[in-house]
N, C-alpha and C. Protein backbone atom coordinates (compact mmCIF):
# COMPACT_ATOMS: atom_id res chain seq x y z
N UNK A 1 114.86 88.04 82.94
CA UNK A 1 113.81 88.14 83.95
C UNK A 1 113.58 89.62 84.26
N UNK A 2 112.12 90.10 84.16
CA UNK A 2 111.79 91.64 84.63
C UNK A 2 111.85 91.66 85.97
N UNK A 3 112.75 93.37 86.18
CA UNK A 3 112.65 93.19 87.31
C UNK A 3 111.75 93.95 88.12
N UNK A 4 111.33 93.57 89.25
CA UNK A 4 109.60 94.49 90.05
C UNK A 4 110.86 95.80 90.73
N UNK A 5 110.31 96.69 90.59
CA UNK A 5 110.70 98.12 91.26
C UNK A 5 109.99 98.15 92.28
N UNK A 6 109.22 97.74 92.79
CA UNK A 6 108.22 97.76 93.46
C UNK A 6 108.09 97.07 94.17
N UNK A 7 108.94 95.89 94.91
CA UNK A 7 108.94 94.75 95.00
C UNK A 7 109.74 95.33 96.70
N UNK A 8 109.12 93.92 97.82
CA UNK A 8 109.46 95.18 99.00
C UNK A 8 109.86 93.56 99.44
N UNK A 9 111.49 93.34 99.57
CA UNK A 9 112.07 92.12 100.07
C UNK A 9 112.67 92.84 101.40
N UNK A 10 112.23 91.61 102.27
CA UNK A 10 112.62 91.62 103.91
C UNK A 10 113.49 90.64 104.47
N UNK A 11 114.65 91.01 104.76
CA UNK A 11 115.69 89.76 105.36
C UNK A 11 116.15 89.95 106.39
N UNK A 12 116.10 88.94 107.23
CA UNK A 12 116.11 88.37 108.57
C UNK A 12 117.58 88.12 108.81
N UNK A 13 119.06 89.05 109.14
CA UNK A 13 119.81 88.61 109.28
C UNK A 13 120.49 88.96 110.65
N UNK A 14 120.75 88.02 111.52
CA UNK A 14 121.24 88.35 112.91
C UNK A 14 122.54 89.13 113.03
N UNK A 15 123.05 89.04 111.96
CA UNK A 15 124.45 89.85 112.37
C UNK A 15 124.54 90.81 110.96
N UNK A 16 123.67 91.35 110.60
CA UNK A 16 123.72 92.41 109.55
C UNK A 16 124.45 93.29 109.63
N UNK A 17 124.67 94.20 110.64
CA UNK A 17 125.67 95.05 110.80
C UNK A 17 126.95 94.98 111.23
N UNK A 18 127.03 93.57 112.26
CA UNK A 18 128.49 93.05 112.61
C UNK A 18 129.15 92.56 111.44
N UNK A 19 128.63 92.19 110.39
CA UNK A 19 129.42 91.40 108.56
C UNK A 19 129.16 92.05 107.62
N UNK A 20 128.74 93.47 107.95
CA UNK A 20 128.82 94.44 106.97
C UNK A 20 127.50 94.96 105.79
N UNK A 21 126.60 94.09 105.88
CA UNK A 21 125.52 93.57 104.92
C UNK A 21 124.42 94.79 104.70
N UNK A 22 125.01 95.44 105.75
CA UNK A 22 124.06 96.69 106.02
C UNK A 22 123.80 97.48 105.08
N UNK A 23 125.24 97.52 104.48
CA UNK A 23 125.63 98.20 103.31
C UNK A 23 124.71 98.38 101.89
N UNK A 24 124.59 96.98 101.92
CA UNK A 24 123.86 96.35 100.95
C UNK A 24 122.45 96.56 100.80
N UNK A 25 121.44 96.91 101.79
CA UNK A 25 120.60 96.84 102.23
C UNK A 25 119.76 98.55 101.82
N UNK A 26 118.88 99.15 101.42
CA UNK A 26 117.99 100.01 100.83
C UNK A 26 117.84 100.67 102.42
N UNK A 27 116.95 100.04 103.39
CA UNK A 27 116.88 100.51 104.65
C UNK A 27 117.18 99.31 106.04
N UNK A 28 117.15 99.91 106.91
CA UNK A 28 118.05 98.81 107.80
C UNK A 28 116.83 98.88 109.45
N UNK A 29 116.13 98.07 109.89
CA UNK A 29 115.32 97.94 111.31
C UNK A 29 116.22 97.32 112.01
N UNK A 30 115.83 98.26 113.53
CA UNK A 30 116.64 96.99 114.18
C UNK A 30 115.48 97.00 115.55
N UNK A 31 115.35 95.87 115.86
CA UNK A 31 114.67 95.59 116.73
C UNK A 31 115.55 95.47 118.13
N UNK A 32 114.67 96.51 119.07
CA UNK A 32 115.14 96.72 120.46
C UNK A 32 114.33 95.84 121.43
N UNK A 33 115.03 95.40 122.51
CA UNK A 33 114.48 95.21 123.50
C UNK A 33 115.84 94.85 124.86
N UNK A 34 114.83 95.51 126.08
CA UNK A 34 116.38 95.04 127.25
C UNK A 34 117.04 93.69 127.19
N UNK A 35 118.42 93.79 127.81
CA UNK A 35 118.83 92.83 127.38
C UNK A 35 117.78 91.63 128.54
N UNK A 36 117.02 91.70 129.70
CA UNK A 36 116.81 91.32 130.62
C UNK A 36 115.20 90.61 129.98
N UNK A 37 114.54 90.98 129.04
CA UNK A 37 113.59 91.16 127.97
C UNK A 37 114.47 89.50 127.42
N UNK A 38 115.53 89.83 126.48
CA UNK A 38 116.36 89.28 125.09
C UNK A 38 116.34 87.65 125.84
N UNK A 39 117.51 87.95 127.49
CA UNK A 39 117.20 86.46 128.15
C UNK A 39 115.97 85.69 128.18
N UNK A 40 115.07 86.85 128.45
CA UNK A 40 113.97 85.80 129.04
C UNK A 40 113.59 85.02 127.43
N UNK A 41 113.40 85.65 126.79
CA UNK A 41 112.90 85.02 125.03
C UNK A 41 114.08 83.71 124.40
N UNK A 42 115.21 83.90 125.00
CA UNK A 42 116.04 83.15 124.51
C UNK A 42 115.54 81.82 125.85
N UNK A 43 115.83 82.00 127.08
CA UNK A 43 115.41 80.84 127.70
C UNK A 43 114.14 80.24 127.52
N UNK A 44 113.70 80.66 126.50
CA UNK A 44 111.98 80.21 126.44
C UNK A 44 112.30 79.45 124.92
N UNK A 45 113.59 79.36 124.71
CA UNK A 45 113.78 78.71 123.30
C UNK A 45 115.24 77.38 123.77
N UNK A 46 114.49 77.04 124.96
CA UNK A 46 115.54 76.37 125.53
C UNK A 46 117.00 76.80 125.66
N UNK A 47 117.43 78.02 125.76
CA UNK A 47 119.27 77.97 126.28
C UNK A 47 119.26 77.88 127.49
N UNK A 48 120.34 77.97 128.01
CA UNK A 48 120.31 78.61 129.68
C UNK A 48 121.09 79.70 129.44
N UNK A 49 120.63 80.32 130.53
CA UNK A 49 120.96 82.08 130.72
C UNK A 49 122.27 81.97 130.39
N UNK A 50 123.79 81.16 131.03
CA UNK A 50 124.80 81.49 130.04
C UNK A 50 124.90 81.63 128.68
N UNK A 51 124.34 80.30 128.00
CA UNK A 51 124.17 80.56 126.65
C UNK A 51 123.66 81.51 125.89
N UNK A 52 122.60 82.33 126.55
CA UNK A 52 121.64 83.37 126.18
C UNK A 52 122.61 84.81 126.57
N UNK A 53 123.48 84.53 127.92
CA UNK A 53 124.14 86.09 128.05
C UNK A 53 125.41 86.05 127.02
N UNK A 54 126.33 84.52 126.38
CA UNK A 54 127.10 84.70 125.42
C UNK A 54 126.69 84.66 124.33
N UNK A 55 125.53 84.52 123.72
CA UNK A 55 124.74 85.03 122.32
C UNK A 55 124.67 86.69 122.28
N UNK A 56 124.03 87.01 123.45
CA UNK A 56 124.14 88.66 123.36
C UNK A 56 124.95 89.38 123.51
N UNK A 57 126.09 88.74 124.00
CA UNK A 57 128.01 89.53 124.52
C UNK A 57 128.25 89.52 122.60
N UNK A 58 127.98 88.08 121.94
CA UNK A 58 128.89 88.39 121.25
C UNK A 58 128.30 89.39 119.76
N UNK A 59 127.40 89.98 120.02
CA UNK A 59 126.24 90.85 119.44
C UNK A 59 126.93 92.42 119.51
N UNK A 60 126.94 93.48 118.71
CA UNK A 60 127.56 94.72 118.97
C UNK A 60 125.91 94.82 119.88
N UNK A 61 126.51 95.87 120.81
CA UNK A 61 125.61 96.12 121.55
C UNK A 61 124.19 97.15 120.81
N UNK A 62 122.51 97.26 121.08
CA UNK A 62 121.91 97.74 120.78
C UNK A 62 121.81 99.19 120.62
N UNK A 63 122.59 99.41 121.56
CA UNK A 63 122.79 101.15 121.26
C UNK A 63 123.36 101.30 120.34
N UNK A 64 124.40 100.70 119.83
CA UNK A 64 125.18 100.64 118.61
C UNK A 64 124.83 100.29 116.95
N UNK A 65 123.71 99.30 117.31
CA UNK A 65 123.42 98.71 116.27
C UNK A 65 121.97 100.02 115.63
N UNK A 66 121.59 100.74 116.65
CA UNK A 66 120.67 101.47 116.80
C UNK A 66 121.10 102.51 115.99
N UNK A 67 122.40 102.88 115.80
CA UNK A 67 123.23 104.18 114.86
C UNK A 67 123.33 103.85 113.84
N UNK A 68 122.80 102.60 113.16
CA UNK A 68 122.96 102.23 111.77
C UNK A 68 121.31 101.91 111.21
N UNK A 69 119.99 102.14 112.14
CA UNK A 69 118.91 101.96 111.69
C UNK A 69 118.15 103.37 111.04
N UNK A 70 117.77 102.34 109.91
CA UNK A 70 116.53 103.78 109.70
C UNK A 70 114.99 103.84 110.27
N UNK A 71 114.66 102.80 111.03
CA UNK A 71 113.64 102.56 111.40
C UNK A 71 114.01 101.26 113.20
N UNK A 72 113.61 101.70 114.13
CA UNK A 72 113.72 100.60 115.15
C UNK A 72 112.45 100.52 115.83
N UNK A 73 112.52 99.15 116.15
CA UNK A 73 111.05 98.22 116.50
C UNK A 73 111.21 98.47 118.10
N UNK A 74 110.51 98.85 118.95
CA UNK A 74 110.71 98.38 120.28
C UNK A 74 109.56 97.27 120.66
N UNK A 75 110.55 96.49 121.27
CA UNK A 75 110.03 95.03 121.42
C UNK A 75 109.71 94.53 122.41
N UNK A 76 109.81 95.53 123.94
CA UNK A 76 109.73 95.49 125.12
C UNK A 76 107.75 94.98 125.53
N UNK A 77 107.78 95.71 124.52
CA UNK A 77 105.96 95.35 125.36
C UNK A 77 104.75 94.14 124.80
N UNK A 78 103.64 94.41 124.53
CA UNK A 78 103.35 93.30 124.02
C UNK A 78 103.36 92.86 122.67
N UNK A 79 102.47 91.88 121.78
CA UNK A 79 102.80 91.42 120.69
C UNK A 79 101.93 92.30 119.80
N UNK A 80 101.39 92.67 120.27
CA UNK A 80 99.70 93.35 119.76
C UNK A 80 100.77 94.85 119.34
N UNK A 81 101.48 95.37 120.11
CA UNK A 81 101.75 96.73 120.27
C UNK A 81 103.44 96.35 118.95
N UNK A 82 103.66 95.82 119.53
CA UNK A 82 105.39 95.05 118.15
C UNK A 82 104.54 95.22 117.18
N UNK A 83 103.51 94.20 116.89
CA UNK A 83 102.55 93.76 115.39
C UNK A 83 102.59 95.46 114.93
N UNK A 84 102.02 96.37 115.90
CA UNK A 84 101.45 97.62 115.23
C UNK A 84 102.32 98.46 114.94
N UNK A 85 103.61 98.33 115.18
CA UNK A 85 105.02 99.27 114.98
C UNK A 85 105.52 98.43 113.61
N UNK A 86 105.74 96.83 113.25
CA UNK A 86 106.27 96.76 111.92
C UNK A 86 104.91 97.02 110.80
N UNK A 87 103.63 96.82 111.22
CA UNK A 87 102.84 97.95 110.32
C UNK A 87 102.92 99.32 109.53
N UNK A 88 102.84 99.81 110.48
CA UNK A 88 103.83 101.20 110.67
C UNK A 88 104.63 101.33 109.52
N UNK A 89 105.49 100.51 109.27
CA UNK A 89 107.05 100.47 108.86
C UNK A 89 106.72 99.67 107.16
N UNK A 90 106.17 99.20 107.76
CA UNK A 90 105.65 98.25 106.28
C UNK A 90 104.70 99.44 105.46
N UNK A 91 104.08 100.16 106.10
CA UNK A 91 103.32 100.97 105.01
C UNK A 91 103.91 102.10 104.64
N UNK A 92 105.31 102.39 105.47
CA UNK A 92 105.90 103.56 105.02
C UNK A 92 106.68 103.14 103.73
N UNK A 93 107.58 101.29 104.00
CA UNK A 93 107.78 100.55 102.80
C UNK A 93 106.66 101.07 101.82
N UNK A 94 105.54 100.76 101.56
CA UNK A 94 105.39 100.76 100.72
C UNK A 94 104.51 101.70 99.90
N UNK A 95 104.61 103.36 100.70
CA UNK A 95 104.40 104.65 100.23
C UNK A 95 106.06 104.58 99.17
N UNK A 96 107.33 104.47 100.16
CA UNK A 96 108.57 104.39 99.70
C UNK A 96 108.64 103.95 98.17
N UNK A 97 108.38 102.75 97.42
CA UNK A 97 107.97 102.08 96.38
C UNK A 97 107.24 102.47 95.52
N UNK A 98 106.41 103.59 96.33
CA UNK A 98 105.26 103.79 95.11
C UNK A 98 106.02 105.30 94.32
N UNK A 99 106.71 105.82 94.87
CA UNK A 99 107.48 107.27 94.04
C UNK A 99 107.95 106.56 92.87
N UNK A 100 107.91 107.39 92.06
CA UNK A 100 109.17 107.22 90.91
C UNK A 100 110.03 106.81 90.76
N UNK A 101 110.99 106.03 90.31
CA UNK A 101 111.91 105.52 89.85
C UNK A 101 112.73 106.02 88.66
N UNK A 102 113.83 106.59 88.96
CA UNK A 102 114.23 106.74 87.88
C UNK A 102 115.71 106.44 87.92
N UNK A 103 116.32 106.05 86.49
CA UNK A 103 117.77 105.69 86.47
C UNK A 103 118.36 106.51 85.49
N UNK A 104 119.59 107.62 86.04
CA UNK A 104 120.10 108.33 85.28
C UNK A 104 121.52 107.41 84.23
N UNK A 105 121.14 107.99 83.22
CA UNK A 105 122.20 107.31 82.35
C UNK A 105 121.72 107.12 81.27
């Protein structure tokens, strides 16, 4: 199977940097928002606020996860303004893709 050089795969993993995966990964986003923000989105997906404050306890905290991004989303405001920041990010993806490639050896 050929493989695309060019090819711009995006994965959705909640604990990427707590299981190491980061590693693995070309570039790494991390999406910010307060934790007071994080509750309200999680109770709107049915938890209750305990469940929602021990989902985010057991999370390395965002400041932290923030020292391992090459790119972070802030997620605090509206959807219109999020939409226009992974834009952003997606077209720098895919200036990124369009350079050269080359494999020494």
């Amino acid at each position: 199977m050929a493989q695309d050089n060019k090819a711009i795969i995006i994965a959705d993993v909640p604990l990427l940097i707590e299981v190491g995966h980061y590693k693995q990964m070309d570039k790494v986003i991390v999406v910010d928002a307060t934790e007071e923000n994080q509750i309200q989105r999680l109770l709107k997906k049915s938890l209750t606020e305990a469940q929602a404050r021990s989902r985010i306890a057991a999370q390395l905290p965002l400041p932290e996860k923030i020292k391992y991004a090459d790119f972070v989303i802030d997620n605090n405001g509206s959807l219109d303004a999020t939409c226009q920041q992974v834009k952003g990010i997606f077209e720098q993806f895919k200036q990124i893709v369009q350079r050269p490639f080359y494999i020494d050896g």
